[in-house]
PDB file of N, CA and C in Angstrom:
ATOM      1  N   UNK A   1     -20.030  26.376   8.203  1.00  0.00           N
ATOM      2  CA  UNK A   1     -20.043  25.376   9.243  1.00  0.00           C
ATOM      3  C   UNK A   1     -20.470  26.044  10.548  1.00  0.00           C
ATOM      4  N   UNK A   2     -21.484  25.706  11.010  1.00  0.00           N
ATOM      5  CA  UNK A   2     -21.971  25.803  12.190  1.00  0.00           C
ATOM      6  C   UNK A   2     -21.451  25.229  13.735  1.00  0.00           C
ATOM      7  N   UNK A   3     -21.408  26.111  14.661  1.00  0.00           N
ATOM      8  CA  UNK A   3     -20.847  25.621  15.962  1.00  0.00           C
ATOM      9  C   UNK A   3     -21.428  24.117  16.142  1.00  0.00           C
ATOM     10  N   UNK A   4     -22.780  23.958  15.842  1.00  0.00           N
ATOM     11  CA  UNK A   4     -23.522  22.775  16.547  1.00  0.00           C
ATOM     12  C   UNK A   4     -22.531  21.649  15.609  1.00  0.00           C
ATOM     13  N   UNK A   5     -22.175  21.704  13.575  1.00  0.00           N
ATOM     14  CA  UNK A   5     -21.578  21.358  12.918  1.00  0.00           C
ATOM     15  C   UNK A   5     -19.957  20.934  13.805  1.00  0.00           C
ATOM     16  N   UNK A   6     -19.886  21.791  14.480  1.00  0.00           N
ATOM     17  CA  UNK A   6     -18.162  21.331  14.771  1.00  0.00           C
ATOM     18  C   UNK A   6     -18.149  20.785  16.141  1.00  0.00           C
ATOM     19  N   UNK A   7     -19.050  21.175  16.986  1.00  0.00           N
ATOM     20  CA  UNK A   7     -19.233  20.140  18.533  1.00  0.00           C
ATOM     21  C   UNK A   7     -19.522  18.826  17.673  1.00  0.00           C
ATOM     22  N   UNK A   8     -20.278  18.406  17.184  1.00  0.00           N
ATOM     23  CA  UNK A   8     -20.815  17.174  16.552  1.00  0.00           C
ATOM     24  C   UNK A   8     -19.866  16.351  16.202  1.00  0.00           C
ATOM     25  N   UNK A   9     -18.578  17.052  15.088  1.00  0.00           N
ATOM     26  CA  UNK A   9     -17.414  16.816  14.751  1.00  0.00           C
ATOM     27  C   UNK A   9     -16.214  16.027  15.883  1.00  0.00           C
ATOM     28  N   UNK A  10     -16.230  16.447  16.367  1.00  0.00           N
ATOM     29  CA  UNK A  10     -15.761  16.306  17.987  1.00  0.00           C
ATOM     30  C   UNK A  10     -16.031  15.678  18.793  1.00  0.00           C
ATOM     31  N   UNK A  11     -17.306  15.377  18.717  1.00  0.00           N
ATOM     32  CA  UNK A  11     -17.787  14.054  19.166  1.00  0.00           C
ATOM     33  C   UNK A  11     -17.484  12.844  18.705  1.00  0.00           C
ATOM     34  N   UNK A  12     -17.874  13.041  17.311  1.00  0.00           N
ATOM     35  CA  UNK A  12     -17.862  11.783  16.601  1.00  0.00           C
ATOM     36  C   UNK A  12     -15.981  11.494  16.327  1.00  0.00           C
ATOM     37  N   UNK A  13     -14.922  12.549  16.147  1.00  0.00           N
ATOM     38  CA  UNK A  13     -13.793  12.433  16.744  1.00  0.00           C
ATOM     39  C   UNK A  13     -13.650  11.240  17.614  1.00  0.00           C
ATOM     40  N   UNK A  14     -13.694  12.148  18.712  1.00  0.00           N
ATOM     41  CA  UNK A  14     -13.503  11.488  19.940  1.00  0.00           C
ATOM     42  C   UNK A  14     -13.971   9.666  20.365  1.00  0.00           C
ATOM     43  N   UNK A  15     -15.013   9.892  19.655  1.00  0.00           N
ATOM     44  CA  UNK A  15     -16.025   8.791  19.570  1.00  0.00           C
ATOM     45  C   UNK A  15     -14.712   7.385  18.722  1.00  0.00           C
ATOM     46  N   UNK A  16     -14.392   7.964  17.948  1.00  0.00           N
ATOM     47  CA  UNK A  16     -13.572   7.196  16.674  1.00  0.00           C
ATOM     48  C   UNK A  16     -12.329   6.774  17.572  1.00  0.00           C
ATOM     49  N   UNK A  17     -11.358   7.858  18.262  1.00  0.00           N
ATOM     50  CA  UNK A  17     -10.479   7.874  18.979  1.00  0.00           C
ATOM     51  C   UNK A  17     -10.579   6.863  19.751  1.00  0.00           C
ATOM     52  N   UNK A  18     -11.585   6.535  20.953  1.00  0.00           N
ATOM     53  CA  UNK A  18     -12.288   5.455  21.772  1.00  0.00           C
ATOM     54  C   UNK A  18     -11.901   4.559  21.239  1.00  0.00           C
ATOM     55  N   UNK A  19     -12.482   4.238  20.111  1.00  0.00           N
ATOM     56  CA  UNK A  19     -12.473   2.525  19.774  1.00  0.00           C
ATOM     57  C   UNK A  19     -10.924   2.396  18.688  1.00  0.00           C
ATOM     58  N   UNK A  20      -9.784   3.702  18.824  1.00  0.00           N
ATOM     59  CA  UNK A  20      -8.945   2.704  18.363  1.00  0.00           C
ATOM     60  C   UNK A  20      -8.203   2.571  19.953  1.00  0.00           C
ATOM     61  N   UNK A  21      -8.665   3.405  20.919  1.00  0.00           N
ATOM     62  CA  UNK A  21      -7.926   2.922  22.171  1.00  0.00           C
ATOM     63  C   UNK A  21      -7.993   1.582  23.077  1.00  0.00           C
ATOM     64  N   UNK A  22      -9.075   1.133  22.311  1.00  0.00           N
ATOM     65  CA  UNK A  22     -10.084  -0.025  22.581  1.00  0.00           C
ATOM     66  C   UNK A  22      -9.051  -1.018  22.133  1.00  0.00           C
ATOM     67  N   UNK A  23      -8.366  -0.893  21.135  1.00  0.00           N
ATOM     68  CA  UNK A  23      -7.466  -1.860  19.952  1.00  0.00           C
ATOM     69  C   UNK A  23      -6.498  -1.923  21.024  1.00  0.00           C
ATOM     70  N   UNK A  24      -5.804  -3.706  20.704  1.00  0.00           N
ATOM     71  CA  UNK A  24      -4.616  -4.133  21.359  1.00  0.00           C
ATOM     72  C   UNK A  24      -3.362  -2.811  21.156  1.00  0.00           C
ATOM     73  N   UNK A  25      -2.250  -2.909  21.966  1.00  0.00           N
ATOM     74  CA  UNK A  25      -1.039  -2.221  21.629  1.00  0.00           C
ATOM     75  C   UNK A  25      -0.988  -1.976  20.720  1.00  0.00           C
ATOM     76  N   UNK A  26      -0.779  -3.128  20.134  1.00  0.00           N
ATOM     77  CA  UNK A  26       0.569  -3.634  18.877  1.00  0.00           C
ATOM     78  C   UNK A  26      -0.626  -2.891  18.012  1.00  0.00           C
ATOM     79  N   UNK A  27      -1.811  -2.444  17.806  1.00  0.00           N
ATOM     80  CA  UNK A  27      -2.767  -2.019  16.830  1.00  0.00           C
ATOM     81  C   UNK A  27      -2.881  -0.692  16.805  1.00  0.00           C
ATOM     82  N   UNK A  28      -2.485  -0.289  17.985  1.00  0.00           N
ATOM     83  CA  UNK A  28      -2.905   1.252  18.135  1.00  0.00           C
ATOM     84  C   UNK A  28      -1.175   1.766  17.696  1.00  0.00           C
ATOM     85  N   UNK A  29      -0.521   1.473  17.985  1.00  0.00           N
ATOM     86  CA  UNK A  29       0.975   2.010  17.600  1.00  0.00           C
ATOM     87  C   UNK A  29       0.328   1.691  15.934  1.00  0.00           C
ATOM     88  N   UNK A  30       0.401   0.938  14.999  1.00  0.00           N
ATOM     89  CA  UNK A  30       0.193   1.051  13.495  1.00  0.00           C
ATOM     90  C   UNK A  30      -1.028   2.224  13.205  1.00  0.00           C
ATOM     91  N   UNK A  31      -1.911   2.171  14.058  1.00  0.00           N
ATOM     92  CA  UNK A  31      -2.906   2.958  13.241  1.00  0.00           C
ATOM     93  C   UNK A  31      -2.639   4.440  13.554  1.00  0.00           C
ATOM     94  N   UNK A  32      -1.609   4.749  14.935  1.00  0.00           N
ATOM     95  CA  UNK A  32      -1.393   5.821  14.902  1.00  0.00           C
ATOM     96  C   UNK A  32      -0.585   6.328  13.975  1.00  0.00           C
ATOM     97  N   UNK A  33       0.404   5.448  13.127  1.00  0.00           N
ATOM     98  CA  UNK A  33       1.611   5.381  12.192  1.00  0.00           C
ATOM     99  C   UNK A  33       0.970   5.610  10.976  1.00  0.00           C
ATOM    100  N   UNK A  34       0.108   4.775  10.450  1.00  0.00           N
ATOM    101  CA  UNK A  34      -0.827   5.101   9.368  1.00  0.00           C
ATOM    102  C   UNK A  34      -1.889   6.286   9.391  1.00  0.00           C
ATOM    103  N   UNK A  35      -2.106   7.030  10.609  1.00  0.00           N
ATOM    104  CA  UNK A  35      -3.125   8.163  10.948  1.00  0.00           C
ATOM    105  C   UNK A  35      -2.128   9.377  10.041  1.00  0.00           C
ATOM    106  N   UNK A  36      -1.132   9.511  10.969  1.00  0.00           N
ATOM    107  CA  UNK A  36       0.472  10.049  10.555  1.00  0.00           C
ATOM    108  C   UNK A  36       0.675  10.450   9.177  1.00  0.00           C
ATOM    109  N   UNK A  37       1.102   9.253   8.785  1.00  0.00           N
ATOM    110  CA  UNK A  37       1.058   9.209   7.101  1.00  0.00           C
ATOM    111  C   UNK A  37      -0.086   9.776   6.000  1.00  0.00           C
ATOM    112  N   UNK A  38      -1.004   8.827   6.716  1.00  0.00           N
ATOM    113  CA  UNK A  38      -2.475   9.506   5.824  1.00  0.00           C
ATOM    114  C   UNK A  38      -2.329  10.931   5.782  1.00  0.00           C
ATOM    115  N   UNK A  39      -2.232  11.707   6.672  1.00  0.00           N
ATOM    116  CA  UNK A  39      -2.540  13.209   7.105  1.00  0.00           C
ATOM    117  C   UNK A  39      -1.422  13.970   6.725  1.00  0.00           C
ATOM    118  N   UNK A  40       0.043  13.233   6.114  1.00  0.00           N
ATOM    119  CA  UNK A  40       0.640  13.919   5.339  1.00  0.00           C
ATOM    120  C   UNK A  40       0.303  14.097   3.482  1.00  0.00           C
ATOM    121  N   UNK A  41      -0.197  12.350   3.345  1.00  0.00           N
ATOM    122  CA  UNK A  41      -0.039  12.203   1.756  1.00  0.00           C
ATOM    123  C   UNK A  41      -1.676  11.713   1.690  1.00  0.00           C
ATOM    124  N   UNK A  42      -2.272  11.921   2.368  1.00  0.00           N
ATOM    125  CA  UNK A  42      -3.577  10.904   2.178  1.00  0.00           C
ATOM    126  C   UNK A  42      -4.794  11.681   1.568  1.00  0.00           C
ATOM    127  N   UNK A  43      -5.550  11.450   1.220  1.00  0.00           N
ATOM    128  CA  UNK A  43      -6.863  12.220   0.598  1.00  0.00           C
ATOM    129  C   UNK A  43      -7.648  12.902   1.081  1.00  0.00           C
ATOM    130  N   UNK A  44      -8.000  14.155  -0.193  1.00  0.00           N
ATOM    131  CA  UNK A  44      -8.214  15.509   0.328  1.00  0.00           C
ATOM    132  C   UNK A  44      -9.887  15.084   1.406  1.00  0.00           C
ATOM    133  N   UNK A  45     -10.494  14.315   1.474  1.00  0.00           N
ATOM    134  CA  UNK A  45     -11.420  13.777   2.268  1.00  0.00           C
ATOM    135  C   UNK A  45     -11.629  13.146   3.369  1.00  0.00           C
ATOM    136  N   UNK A  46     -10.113  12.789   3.678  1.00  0.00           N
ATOM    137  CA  UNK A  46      -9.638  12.210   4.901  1.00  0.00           C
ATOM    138  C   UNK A  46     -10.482  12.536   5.573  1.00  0.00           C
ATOM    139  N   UNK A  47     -10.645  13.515   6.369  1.00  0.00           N
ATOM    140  CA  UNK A  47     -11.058  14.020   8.036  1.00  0.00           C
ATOM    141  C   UNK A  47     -12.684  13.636   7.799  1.00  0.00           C
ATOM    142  N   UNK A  48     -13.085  13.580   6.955  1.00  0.00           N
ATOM    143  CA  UNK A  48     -14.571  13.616   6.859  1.00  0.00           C
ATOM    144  C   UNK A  48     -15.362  12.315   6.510  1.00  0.00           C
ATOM    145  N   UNK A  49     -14.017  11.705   5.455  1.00  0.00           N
ATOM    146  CA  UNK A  49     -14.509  10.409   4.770  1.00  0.00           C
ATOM    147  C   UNK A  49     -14.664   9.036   5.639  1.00  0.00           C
ATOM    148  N   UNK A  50     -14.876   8.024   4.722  1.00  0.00           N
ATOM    149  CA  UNK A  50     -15.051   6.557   5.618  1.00  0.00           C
ATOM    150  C   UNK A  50     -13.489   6.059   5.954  1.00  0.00           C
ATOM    151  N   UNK A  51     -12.436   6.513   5.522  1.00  0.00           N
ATOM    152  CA  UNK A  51     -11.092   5.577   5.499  1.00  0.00           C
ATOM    153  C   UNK A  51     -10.622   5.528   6.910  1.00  0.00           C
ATOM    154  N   UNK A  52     -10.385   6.233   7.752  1.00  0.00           N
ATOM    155  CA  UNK A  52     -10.108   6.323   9.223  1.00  0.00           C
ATOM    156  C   UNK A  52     -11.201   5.058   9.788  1.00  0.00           C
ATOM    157  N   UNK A  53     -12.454   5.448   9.959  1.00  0.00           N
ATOM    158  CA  UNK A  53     -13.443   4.590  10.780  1.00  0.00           C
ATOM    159  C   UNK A  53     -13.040   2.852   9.945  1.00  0.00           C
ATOM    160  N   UNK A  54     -12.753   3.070   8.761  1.00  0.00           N
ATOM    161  CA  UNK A  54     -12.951   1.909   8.009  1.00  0.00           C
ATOM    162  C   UNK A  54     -11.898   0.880   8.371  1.00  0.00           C
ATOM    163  N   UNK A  55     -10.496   1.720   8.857  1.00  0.00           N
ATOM    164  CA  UNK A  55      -9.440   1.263   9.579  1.00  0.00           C
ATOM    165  C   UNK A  55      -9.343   0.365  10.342  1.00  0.00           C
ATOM    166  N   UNK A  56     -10.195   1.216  11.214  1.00  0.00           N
ATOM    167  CA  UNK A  56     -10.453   0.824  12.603  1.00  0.00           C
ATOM    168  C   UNK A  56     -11.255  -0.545  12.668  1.00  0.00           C
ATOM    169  N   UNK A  57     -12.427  -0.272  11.739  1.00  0.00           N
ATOM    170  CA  UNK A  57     -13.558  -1.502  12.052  1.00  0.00           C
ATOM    171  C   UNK A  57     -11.891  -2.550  11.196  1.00  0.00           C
ATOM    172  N   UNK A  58     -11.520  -2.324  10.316  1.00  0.00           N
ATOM    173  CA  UNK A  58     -10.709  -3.370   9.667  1.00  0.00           C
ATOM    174  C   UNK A  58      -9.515  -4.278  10.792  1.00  0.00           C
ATOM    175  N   UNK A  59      -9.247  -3.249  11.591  1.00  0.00           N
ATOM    176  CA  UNK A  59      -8.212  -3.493  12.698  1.00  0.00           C
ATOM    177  C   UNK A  59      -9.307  -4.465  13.642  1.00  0.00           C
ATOM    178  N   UNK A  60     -10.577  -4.398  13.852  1.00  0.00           N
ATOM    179  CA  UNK A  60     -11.172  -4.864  15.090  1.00  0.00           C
ATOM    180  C   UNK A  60     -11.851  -6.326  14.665  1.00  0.00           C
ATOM    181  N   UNK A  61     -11.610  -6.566  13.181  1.00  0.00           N
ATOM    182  CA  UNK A  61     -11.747  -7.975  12.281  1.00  0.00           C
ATOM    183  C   UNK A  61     -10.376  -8.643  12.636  1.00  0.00           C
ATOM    184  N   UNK A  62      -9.293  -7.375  12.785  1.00  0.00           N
ATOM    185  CA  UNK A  62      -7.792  -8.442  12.937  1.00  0.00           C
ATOM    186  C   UNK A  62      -7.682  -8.631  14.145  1.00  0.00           C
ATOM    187  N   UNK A  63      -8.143  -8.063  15.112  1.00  0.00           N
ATOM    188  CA  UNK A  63      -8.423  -8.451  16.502  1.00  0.00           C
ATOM    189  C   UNK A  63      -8.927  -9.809  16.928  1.00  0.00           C
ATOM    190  N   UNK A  64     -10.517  -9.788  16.434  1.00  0.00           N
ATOM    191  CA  UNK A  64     -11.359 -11.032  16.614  1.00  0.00           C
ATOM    192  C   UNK A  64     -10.676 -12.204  15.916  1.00  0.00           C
ATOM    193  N   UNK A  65      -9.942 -12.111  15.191  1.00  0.00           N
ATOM    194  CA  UNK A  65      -9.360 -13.401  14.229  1.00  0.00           C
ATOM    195  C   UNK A  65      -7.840 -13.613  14.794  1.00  0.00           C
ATOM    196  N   UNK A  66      -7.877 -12.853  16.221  1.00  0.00           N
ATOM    197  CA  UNK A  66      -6.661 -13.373  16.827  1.00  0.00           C
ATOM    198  C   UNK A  66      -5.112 -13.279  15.944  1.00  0.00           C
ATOM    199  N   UNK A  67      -5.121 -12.624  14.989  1.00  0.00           N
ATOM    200  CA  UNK A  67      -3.729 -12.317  14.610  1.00  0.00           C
ATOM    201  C   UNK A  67      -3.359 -10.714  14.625  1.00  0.00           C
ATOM    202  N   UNK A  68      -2.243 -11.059  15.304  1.00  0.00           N
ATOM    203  CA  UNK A  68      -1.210  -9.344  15.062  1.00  0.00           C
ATOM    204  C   UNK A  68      -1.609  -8.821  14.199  1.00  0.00           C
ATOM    205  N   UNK A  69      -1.095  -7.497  14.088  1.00  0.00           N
ATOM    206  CA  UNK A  69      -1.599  -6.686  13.114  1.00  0.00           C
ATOM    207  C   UNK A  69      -0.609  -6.420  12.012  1.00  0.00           C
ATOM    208  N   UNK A  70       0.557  -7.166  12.027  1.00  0.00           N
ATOM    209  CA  UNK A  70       1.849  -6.830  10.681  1.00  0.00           C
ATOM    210  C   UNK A  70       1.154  -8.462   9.960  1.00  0.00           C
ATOM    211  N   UNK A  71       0.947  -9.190  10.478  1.00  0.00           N
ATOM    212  CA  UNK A  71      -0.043 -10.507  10.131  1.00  0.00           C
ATOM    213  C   UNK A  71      -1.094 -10.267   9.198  1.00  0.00           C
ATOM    214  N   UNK A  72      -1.672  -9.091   9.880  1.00  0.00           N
ATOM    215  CA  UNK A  72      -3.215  -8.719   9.178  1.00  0.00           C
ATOM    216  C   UNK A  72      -2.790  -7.810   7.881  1.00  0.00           C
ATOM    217  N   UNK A  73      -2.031  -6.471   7.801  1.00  0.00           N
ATOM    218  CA  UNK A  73      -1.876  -5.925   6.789  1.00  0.00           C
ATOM    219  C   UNK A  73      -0.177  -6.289   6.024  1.00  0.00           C
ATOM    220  N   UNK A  74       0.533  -6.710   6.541  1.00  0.00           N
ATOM    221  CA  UNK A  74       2.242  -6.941   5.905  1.00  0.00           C
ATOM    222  C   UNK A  74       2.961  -6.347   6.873  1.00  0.00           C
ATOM    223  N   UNK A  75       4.302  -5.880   6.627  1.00  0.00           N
ATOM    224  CA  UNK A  75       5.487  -5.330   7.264  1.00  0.00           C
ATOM    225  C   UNK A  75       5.530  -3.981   6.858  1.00  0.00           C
ATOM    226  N   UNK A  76       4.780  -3.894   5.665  1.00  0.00           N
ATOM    227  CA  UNK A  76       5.091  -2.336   4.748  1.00  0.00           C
ATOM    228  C   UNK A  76       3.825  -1.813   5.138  1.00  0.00           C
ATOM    229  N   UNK A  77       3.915  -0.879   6.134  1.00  0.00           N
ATOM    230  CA  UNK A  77       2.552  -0.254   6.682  1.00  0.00           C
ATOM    231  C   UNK A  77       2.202   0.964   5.753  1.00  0.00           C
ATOM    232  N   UNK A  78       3.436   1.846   4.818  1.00  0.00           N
ATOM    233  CA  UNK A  78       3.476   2.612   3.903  1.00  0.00           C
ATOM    234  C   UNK A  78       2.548   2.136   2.931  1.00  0.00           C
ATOM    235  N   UNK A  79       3.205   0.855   2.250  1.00  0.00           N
ATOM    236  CA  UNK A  79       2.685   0.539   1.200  1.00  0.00           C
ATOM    237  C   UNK A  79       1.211   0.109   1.721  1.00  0.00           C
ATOM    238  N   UNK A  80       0.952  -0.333   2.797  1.00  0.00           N
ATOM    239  CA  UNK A  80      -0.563  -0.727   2.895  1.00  0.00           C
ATOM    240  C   UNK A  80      -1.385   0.426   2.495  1.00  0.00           C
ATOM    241  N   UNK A  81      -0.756   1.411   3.264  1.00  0.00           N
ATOM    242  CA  UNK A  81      -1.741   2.912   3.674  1.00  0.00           C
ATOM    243  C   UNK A  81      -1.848   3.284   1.685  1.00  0.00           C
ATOM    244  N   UNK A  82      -0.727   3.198   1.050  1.00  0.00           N
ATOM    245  CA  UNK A  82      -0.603   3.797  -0.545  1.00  0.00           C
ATOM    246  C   UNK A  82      -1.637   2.978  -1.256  1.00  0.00           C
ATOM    247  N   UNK A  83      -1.678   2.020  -0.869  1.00  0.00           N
ATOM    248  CA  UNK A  83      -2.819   0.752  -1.876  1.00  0.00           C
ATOM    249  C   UNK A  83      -4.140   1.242  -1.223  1.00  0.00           C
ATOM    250  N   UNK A  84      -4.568   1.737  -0.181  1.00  0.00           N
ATOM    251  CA  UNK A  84      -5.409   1.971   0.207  1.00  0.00           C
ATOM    252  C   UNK A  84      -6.111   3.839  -0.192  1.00  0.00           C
ATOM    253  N   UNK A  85      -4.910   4.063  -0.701  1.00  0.00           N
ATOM    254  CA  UNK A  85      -5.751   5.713  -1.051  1.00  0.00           C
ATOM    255  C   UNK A  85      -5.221   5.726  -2.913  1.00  0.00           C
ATOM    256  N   UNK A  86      -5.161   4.602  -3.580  1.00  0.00           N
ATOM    257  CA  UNK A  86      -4.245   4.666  -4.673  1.00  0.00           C
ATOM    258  C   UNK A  86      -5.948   5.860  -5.815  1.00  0.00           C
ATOM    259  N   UNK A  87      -6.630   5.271  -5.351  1.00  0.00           N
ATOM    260  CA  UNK A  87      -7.756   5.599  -6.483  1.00  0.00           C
ATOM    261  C   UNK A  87      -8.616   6.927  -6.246  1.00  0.00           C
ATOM    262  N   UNK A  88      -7.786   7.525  -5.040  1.00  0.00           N
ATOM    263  CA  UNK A  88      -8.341   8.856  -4.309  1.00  0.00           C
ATOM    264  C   UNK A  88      -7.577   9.970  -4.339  1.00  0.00           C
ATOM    265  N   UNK A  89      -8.089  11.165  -4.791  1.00  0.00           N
ATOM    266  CA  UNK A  89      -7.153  12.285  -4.844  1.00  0.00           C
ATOM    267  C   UNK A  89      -6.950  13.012  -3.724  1.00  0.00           C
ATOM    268  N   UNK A  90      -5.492  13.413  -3.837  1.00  0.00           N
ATOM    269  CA  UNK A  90      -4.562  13.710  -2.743  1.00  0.00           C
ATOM    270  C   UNK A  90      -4.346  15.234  -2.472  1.00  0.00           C
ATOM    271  N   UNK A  91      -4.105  15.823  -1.786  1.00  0.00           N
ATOM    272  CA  UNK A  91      -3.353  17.230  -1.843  1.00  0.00           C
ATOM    273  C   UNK A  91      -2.512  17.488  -2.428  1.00  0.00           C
ATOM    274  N   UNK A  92      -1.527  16.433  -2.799  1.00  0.00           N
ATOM    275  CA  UNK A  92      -0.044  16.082  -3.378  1.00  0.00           C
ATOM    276  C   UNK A  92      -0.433  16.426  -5.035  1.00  0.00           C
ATOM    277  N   UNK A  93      -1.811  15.549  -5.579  1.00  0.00           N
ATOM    278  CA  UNK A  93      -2.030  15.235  -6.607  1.00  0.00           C
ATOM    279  C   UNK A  93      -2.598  17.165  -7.026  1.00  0.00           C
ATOM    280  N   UNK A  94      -3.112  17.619  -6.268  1.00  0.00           N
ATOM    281  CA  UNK A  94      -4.045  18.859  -6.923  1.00  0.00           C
ATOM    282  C   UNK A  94      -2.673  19.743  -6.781  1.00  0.00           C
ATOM    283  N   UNK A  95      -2.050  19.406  -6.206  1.00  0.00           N
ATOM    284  CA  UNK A  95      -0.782  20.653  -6.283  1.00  0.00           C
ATOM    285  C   UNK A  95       0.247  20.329  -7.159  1.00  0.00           C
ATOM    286  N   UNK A  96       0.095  18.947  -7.717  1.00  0.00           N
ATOM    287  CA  UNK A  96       1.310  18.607  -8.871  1.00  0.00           C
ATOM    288  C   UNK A  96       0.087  19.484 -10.424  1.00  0.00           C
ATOM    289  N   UNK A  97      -1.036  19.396 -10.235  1.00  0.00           N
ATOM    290  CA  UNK A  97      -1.790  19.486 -11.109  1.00  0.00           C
ATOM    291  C   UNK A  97      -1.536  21.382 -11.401  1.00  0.00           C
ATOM    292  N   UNK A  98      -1.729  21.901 -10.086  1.00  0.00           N
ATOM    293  CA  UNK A  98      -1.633  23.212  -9.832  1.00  0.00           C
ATOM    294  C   UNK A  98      -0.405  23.961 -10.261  1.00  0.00           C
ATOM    295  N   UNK A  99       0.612  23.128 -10.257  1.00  0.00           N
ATOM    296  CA  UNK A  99       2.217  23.299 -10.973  1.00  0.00           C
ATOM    297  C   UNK A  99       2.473  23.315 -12.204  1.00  0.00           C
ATOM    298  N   UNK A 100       1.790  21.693 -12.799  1.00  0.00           N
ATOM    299  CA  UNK A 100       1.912  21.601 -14.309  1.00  0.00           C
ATOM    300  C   UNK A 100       1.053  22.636 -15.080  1.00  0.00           C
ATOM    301  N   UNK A 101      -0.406  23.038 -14.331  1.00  0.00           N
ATOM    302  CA  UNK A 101      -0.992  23.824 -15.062  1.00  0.00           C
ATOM    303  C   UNK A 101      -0.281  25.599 -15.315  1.00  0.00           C
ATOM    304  N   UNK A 102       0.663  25.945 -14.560  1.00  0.00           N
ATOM    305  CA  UNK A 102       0.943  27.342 -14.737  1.00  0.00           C
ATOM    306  C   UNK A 102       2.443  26.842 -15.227  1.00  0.00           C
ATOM    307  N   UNK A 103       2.696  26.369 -16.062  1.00  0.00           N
ATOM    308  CA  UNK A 103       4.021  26.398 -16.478  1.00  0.00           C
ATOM    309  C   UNK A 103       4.060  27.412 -17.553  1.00  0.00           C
ATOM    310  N   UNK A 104       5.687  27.353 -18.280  1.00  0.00           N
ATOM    311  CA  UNK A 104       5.795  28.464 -19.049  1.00  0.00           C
ATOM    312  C   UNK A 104       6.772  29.754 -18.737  1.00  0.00           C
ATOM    313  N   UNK A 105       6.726  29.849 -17.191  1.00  0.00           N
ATOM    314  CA  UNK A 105       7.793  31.046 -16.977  1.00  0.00           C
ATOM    315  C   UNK A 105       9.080  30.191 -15.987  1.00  0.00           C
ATOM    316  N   UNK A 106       8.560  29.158 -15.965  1.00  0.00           N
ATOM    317  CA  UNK A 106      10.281  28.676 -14.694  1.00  0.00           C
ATOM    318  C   UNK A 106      11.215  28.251 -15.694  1.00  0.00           C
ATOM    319  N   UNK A 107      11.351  27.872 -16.655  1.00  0.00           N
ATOM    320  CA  UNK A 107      12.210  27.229 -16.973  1.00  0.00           C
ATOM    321  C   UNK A 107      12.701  27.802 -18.326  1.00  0.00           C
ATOM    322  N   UNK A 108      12.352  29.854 -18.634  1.00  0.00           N
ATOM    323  CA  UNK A 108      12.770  30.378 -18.932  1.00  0.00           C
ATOM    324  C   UNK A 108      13.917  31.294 -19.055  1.00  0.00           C
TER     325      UNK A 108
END
């Protein structure tokens, strides 16, 4: 990765950041809650992939259509964020994989 590679990064960051500051309150408190979450349990592609930006544009559809945002996705902001990475592999997932594969001496 190249310097010009990670200014660019940073931009387009920042750039992303903008338009969820752009989002009502009540939108930016959830997506910071779901940012949160993602970045503990969320997919190994996160930082790079479409799901963040995809958020956002999704949040700025619940904007224009004039309803809150527990309106737009439920009350269970967990379970939204889990239905939303269910078919994507996780850090969680390559390290349960990374466990089961060296078994044999723990439980000797």
């Amino acid at each position: 990765m190249s310097i010009q590679d990670i200014i660019e990064g940073k931009k387009q960051w920042r750039a992303h950041m903008a338009r969820v500051k752009s989002l009502p309150r009540d939108y930016q408190i959830v997506y910071k809650e779901m940012q949160r979450y993602l970045f503990k349990v969320g997919p190994v592609d996160l930082p790079d992939g479409p799901l963040l930006p995809g958020i956002v544009d999704f949040f700025e559809e619940g904007v224009a259509a004039g309803k809150g945002v527990l309106q737009f996705i439920g009350d269970d902001v967990a379970a939204f964020c889990d239905d939303l990475i269910k078919d994507s592999p996780t850090f969680a997932d390559i390290y349960q994989e990374s466990v089961s594969g060296t078994s044999g001496t723990a439980g000797k």
